[in-house]
N, C-alpha and C. Protein backbone atom coordinates (compact mmCIF):
# COMPACT_ATOMS: atom_id res chain seq x y z
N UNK A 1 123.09 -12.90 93.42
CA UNK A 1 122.26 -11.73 93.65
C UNK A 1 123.07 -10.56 94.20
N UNK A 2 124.43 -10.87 94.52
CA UNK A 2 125.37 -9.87 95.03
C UNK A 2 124.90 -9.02 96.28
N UNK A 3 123.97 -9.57 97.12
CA UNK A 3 123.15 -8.99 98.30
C UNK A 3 125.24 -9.43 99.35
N UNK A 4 124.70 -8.39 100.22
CA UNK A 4 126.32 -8.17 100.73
C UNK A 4 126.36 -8.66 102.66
N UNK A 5 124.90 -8.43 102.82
CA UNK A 5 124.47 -8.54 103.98
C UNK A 5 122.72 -10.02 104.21
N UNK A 6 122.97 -10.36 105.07
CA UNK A 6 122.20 -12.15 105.43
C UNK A 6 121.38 -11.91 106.94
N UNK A 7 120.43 -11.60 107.21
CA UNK A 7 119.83 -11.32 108.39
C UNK A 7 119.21 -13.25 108.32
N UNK A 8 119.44 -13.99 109.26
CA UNK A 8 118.77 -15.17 109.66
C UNK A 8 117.66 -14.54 111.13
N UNK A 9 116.70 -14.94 110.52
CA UNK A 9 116.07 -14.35 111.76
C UNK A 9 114.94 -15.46 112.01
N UNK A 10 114.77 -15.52 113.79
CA UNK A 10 113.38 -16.42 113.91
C UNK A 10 112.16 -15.64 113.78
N UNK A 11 111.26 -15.92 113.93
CA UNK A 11 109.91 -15.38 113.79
C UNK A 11 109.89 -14.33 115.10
N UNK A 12 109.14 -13.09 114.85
CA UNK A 12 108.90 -12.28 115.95
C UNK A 12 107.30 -12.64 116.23
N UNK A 13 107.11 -12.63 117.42
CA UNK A 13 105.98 -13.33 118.17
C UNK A 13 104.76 -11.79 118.40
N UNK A 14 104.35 -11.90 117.18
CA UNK A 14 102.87 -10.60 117.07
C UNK A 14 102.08 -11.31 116.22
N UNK A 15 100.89 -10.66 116.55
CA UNK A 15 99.71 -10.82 115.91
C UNK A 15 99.35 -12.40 115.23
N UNK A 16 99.42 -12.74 113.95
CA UNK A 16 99.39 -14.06 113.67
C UNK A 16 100.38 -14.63 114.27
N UNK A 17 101.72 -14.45 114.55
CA UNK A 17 102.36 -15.30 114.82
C UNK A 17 102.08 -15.44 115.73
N UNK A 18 101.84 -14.83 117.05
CA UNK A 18 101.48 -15.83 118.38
C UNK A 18 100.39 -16.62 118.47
N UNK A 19 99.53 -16.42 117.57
CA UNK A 19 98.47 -17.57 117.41
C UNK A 19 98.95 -19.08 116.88
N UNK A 20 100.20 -18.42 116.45
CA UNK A 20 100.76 -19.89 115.80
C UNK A 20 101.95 -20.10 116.44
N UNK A 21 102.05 -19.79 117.66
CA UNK A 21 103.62 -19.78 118.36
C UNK A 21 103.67 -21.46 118.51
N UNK A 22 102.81 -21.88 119.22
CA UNK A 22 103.41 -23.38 119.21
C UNK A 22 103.95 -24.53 118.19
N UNK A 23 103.32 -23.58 116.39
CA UNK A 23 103.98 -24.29 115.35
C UNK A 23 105.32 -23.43 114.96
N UNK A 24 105.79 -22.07 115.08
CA UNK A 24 106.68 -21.89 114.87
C UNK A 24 107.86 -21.35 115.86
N UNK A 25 107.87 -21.34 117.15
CA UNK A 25 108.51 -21.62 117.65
C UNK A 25 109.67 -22.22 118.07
N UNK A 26 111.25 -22.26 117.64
CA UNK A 26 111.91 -23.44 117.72
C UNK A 26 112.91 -24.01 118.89
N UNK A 27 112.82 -24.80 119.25
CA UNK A 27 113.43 -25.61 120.60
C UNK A 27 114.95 -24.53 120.89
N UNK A 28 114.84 -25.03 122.10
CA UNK A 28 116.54 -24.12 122.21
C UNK A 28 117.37 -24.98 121.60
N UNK A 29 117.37 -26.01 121.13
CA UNK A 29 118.11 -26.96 120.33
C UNK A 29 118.37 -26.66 118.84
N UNK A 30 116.94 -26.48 118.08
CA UNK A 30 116.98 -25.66 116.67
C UNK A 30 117.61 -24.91 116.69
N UNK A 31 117.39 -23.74 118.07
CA UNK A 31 117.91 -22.26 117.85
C UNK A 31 119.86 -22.47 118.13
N UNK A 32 120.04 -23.54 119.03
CA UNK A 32 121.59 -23.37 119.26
C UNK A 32 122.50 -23.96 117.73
N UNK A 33 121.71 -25.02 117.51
CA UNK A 33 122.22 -25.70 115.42
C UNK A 33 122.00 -24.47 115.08
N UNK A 34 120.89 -23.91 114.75
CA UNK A 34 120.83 -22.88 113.58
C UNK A 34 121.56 -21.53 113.76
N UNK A 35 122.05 -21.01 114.90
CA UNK A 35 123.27 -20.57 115.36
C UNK A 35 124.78 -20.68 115.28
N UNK A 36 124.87 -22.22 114.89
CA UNK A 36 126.47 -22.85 114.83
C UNK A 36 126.54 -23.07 113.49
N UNK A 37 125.17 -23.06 112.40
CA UNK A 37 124.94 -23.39 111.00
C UNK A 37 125.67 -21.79 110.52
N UNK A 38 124.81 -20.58 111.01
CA UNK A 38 125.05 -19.45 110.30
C UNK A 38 126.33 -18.80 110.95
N UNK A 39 127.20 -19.07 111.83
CA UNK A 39 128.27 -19.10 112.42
C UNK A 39 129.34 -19.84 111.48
N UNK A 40 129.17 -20.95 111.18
CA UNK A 40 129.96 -21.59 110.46
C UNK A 40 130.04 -21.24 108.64
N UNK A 41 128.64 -20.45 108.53
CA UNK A 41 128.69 -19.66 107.04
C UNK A 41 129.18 -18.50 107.20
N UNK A 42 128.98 -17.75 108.28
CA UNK A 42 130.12 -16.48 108.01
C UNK A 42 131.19 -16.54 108.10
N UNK A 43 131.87 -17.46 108.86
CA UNK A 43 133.15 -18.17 108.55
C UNK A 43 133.71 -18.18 107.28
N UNK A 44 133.13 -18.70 106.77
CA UNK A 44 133.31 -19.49 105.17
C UNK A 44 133.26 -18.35 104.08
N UNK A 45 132.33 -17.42 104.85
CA UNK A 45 131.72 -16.36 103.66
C UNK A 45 132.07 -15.09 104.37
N UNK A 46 132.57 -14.78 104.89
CA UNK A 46 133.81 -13.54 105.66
C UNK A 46 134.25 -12.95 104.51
N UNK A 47 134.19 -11.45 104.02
CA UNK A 47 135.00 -11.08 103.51
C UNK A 47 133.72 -10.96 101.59
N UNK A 48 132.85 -11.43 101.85
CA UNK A 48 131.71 -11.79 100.60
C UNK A 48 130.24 -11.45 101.37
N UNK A 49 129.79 -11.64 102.44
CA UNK A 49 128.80 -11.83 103.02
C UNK A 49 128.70 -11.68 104.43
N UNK A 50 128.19 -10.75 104.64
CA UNK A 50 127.93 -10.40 106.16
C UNK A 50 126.60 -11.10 106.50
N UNK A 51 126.38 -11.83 107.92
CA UNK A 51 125.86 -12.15 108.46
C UNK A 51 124.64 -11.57 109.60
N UNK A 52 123.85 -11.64 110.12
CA UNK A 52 122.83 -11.26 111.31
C UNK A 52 122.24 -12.25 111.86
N UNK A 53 122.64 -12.69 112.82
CA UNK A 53 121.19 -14.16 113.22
C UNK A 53 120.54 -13.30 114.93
N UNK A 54 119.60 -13.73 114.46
CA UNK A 54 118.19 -13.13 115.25
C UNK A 54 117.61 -14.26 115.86
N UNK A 55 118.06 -15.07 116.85
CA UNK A 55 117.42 -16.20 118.46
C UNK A 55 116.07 -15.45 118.56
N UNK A 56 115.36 -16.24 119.17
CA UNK A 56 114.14 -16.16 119.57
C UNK A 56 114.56 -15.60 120.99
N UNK A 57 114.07 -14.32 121.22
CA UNK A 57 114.05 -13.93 122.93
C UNK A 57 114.02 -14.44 123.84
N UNK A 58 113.11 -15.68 123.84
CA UNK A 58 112.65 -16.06 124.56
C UNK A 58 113.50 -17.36 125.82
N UNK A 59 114.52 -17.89 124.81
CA UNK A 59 115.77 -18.57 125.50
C UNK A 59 117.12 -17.30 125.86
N UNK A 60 116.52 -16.31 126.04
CA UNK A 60 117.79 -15.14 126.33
C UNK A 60 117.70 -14.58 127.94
N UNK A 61 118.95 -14.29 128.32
CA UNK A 61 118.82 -14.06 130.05
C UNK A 61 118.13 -13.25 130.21
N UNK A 62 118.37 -11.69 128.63
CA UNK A 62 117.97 -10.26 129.02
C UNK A 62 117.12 -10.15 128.01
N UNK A 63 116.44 -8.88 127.62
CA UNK A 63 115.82 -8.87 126.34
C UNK A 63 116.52 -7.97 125.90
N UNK A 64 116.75 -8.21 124.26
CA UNK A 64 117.53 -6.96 122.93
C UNK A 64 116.54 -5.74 123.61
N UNK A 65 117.63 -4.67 122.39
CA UNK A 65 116.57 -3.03 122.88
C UNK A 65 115.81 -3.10 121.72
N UNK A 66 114.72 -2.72 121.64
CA UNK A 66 114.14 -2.48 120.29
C UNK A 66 114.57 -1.36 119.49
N UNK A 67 115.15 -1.53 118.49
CA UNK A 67 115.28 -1.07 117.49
C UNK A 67 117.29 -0.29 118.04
N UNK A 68 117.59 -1.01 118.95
CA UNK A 68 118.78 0.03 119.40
C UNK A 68 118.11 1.09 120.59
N UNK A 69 116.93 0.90 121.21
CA UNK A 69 115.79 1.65 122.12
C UNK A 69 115.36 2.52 120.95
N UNK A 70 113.88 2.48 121.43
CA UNK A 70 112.38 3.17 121.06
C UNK A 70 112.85 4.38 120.57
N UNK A 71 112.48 4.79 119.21
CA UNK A 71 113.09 6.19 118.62
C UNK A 71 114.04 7.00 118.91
N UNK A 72 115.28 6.04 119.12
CA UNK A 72 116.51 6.40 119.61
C UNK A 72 117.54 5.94 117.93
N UNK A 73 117.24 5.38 117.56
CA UNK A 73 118.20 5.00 116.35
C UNK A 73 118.00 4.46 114.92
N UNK A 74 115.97 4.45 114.75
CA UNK A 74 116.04 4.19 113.29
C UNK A 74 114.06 4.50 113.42
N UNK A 75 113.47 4.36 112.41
CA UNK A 75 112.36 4.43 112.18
C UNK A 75 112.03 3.54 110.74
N UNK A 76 110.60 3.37 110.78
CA UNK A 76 110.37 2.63 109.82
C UNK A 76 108.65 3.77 108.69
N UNK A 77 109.16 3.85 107.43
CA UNK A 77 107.83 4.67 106.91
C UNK A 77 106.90 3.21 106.25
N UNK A 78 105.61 2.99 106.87
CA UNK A 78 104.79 2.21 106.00
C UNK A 78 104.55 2.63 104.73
N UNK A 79 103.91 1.67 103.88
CA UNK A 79 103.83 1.91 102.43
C UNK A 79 102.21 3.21 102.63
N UNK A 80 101.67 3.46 103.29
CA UNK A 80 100.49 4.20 104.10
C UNK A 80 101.31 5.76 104.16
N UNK A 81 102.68 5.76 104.46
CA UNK A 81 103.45 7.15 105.01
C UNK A 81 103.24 7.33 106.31
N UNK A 82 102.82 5.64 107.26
CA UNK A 82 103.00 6.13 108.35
C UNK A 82 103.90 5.96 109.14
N UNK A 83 104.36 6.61 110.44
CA UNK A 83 106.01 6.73 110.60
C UNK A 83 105.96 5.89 112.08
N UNK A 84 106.58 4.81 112.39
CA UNK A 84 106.67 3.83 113.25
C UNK A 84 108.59 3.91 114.09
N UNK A 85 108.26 3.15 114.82
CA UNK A 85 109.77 3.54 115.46
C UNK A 85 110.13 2.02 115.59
N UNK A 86 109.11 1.15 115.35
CA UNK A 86 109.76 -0.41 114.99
C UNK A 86 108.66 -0.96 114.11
N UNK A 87 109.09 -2.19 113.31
CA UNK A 87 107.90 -2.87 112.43
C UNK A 87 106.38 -3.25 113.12
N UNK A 88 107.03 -2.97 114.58
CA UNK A 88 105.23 -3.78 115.05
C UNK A 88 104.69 -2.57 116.09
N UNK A 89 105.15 -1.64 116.38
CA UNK A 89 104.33 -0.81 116.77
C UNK A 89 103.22 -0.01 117.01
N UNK A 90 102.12 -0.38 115.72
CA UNK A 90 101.02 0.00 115.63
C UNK A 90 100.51 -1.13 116.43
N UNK A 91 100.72 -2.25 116.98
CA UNK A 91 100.16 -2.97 117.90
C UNK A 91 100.26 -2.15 119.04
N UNK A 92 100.64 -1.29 119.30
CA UNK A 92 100.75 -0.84 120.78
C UNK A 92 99.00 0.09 120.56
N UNK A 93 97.57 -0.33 120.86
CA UNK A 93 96.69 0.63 121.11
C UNK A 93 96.74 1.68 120.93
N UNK A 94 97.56 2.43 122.22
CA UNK A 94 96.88 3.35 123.01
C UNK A 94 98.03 4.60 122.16
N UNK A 95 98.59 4.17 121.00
CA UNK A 95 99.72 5.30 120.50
C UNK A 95 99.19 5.41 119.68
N UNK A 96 99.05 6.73 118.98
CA UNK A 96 98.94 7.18 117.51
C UNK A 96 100.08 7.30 116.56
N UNK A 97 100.21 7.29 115.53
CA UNK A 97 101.49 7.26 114.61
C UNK A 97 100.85 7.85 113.32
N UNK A 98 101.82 9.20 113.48
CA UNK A 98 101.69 9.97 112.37
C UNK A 98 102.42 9.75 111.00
N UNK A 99 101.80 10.77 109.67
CA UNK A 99 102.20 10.25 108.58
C UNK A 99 103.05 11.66 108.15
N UNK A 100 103.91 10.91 107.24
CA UNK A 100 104.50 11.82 106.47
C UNK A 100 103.90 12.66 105.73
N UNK A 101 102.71 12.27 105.71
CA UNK A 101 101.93 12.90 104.23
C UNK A 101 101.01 14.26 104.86
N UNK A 102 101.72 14.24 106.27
CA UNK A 102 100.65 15.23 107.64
C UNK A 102 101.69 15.97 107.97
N UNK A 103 102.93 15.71 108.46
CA UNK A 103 103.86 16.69 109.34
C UNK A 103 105.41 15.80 108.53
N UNK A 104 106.14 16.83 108.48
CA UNK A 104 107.31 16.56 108.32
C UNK A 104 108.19 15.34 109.38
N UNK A 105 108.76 14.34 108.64
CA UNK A 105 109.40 13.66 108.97
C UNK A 105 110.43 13.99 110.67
N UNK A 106 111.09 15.09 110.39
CA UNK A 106 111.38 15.18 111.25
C UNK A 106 110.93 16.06 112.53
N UNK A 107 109.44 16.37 112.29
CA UNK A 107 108.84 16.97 113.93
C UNK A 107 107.90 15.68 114.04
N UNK A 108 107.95 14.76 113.49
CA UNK A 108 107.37 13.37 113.94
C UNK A 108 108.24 12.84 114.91
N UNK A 109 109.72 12.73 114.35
CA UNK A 109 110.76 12.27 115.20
C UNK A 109 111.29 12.81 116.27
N UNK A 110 111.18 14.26 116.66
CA UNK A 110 111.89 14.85 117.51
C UNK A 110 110.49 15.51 118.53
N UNK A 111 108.98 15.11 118.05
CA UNK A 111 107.38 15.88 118.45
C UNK A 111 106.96 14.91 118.77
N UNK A 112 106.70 13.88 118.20
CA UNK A 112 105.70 12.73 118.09
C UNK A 112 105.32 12.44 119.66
N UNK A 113 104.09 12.55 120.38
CA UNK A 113 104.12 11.42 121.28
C UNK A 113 104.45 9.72 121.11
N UNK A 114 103.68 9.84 119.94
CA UNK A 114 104.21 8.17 120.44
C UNK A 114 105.51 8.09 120.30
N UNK A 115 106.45 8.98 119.19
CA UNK A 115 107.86 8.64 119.63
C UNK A 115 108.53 9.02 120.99
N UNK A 116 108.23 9.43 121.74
CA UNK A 116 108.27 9.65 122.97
C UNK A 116 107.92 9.12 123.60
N UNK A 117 106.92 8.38 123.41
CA UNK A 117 106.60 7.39 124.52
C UNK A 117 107.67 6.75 125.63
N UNK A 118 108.27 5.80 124.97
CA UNK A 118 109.30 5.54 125.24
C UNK A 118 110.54 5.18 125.19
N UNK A 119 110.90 6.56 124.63
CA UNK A 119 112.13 6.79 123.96
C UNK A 119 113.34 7.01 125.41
N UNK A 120 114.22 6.56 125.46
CA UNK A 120 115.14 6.98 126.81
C UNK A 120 114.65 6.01 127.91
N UNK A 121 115.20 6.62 129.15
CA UNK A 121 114.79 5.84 130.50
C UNK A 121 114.22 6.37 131.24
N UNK A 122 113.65 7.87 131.52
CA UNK A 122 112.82 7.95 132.50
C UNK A 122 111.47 7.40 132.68
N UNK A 123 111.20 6.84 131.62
CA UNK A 123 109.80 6.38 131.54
C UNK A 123 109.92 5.03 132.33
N UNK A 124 110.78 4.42 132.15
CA UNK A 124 111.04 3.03 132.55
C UNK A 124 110.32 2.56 134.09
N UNK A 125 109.92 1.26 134.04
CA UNK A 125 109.28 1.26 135.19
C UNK A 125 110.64 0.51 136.20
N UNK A 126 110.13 -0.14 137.60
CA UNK A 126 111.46 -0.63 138.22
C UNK A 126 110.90 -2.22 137.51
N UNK A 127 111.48 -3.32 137.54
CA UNK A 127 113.13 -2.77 138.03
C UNK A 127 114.13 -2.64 137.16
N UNK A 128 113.67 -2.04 136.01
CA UNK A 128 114.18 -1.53 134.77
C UNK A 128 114.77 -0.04 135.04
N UNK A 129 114.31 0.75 136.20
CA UNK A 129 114.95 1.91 136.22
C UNK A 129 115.82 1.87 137.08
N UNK A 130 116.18 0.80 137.93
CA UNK A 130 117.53 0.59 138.84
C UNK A 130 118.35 -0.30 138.15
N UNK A 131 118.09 -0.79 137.22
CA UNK A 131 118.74 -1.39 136.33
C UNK A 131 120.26 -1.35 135.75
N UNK A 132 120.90 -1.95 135.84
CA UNK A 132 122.69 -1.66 135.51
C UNK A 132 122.64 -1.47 133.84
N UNK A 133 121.67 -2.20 133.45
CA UNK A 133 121.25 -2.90 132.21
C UNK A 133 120.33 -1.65 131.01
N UNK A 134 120.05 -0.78 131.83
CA UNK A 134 118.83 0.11 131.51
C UNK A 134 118.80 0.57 130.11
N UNK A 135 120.80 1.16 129.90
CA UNK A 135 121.05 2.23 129.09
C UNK A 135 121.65 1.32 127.45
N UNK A 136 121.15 -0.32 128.18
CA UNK A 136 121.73 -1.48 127.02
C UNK A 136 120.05 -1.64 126.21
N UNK A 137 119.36 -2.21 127.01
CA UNK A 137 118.35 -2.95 126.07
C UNK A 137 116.86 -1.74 126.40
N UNK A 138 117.31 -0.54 127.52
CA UNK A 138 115.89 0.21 127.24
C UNK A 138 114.23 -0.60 127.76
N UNK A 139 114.63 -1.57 128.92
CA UNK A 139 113.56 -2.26 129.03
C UNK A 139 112.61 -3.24 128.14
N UNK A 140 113.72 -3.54 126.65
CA UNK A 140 113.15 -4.52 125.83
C UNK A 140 112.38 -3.93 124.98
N UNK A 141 111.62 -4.66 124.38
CA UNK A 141 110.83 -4.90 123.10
C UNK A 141 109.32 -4.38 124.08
N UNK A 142 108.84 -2.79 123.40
CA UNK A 142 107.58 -2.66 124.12
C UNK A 142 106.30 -3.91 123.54
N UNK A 143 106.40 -3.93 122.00
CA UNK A 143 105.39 -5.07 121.26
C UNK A 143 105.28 -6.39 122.56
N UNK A 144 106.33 -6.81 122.81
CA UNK A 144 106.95 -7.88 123.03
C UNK A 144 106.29 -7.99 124.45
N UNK A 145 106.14 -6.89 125.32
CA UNK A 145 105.95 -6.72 126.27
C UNK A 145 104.39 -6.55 126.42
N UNK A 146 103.87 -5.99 125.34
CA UNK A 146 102.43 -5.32 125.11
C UNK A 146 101.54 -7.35 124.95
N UNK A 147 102.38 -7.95 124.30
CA UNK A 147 101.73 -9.37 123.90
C UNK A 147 101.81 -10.31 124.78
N UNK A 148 103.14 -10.35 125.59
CA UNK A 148 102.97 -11.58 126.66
C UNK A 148 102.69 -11.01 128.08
N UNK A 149 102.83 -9.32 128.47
CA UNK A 149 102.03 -9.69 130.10
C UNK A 149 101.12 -8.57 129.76
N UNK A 150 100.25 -7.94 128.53
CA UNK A 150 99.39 -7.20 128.18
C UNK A 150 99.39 -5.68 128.29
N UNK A 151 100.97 -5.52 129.07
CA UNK A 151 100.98 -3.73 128.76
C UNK A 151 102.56 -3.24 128.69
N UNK A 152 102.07 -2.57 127.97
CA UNK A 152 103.42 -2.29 126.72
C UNK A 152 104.17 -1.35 127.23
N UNK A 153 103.99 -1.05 128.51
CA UNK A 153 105.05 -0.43 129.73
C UNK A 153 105.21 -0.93 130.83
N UNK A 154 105.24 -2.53 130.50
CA UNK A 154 105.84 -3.40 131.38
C UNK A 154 107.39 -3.53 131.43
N UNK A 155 108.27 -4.14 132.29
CA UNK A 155 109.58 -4.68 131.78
C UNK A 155 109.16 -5.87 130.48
N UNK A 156 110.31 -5.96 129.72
CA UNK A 156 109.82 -7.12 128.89
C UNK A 156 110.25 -8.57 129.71
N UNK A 157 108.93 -9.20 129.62
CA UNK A 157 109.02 -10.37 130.04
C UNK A 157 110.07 -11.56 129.82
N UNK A 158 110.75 -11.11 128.55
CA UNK A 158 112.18 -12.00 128.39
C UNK A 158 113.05 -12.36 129.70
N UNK A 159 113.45 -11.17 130.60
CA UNK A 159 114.23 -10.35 131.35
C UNK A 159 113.86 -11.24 132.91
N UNK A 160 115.06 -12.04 133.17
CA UNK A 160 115.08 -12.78 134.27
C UNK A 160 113.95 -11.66 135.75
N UNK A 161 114.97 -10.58 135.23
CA UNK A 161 114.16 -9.64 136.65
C UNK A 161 112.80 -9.06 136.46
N UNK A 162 112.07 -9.41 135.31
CA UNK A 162 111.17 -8.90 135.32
C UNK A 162 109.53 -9.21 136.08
N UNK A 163 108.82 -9.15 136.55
CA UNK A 163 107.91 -9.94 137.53
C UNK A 163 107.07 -10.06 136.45
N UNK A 164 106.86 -10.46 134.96
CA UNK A 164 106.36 -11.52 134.58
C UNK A 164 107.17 -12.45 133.80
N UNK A 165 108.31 -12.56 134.21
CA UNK A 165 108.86 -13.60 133.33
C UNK A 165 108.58 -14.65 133.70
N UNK A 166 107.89 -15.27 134.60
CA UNK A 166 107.04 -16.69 134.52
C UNK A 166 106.19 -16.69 133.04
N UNK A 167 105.71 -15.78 133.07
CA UNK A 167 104.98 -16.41 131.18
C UNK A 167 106.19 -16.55 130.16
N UNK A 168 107.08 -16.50 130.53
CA UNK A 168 107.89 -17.00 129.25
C UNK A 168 107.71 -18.52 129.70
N UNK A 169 108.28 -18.90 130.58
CA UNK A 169 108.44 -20.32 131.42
C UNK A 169 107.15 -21.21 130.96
N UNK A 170 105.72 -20.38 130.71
CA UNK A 170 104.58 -21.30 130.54
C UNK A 170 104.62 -21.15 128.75
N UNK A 171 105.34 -20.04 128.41
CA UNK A 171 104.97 -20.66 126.43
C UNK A 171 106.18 -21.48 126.28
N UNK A 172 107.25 -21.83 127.08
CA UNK A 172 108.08 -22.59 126.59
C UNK A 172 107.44 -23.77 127.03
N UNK A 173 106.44 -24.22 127.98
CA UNK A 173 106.40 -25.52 128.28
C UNK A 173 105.34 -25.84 127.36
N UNK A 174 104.47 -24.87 127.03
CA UNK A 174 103.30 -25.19 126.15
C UNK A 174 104.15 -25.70 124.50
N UNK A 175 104.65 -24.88 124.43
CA UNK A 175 104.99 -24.83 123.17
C UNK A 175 105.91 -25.91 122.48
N UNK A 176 106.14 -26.37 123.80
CA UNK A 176 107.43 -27.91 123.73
C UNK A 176 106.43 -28.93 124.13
N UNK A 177 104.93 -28.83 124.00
CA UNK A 177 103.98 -29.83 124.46
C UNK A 177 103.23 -30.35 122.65
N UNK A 178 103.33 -31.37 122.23
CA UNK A 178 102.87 -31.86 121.09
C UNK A 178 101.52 -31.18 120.91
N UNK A 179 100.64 -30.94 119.72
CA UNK A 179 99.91 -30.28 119.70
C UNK A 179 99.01 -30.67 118.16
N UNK A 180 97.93 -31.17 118.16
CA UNK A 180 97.17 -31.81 117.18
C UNK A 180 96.07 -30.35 116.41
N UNK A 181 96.26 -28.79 116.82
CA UNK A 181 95.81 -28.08 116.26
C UNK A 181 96.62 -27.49 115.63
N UNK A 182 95.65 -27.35 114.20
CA UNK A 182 96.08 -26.75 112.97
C UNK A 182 96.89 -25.15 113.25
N UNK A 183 97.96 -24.89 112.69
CA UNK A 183 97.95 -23.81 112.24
C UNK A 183 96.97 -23.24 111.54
N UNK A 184 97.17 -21.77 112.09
CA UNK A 184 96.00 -20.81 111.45
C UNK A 184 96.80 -19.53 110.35
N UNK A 185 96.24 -19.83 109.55
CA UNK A 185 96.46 -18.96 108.17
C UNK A 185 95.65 -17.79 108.42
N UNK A 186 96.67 -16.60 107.42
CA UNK A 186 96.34 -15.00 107.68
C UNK A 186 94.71 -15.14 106.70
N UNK A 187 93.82 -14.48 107.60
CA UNK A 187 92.76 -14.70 107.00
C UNK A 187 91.63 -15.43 107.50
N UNK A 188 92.03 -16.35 107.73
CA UNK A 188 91.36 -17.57 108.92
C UNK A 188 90.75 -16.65 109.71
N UNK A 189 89.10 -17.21 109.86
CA UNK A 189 87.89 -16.54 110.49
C UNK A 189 88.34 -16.93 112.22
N UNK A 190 88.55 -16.00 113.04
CA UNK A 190 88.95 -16.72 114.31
C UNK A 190 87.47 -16.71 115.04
N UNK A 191 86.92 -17.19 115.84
CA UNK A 191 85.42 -17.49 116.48
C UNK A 191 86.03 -16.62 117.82
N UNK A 192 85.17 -15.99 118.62
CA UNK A 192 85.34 -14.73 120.15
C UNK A 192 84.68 -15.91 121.16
């Protein structure tokens, strides 16, 4: 297929997928093999094939920046023309996200509230803004943050220092707990 570049990636934990985190989820064991698997293919394939492997956050000390930080280094246009600053951002509520098909591309990027939201570090809360770490990961993955302690200008919960990283601690124990319910398929009527 002459593709030049290999992103291995685990599942990002939104919408269906955290309903199904305890089936796709994989042990820090999966994730350290499937690490030494695609390690040992760029090896081999150096020079033909570039590599990307993407761990689950959730066995990580710190959390990645999203996207390189929040409308700091790439954007994404839906097939809609609407203009996002990562793939899961329209999960964030309380932001609007404008379309191309409304304002030019670039007073979306350089105007936008929601690209502003939280783009940079003053927004940052502590202890993300005393942070040594600040100007690396940008306080994490807002999605990420918006799904496991419910507000999407939290620190991300990955992040040893963050005061909810105990819920990582409870989906890893859940999620390493055997489990006799079905996965749920996109579509699947969920009951309130």
């Amino acid at each position: 297929m002459r593709a030049r570049r290999l992103e291995v990636a685990c599942v990002h934990f939104h919408g269906w997928a955290t309903k199904n985190r305890n089936h796709l989820l994989p042990t820090r064991e999966q994730t350290i093999d499937a690490k030494r698997i695609v390690a040992e293919a760029e090896q081999r394939l150096r020079g033909t094939l570039a590599f990307d492997f993407v761990p689950p956050d959730y066995y990580a000390d710190f959390p990645k920046s999203c996207m390189g930080g929040w409308g700091s280094a790439g954007l994404n246009v839906t097939p809609n023309g609407t203009v996002i600053p990562c793939h899961a951002a329209e999960s964030i509520p309380h932001l609007t996200f404008e379309s191309v098909k409304d304002r030019r591309l670039a007073e979306i990027w350089f105007d936008s509230p929601a690209f502003n939201a939280y783009r940079g570090t003053d927004w940052l809360p502590n202890p993300c803004q005393s942070c040594d770490r600040k100007e690396i990961d940008f306080g994490g993955c807002r999605c990420q943050a918006l799904a496991i302690s419910g507000d999407a200008s939290a620190p991300d919960p990955v992040c040893g220092k963050s005061p909810n990283h105990g819920l990582i601690a409870k989906i890893l124990e859940q999620a390493a707990k055997p489990t006799d319910t079905p996965m749920l398929w996109r579509g699947t009527v969920l009951s309130k």
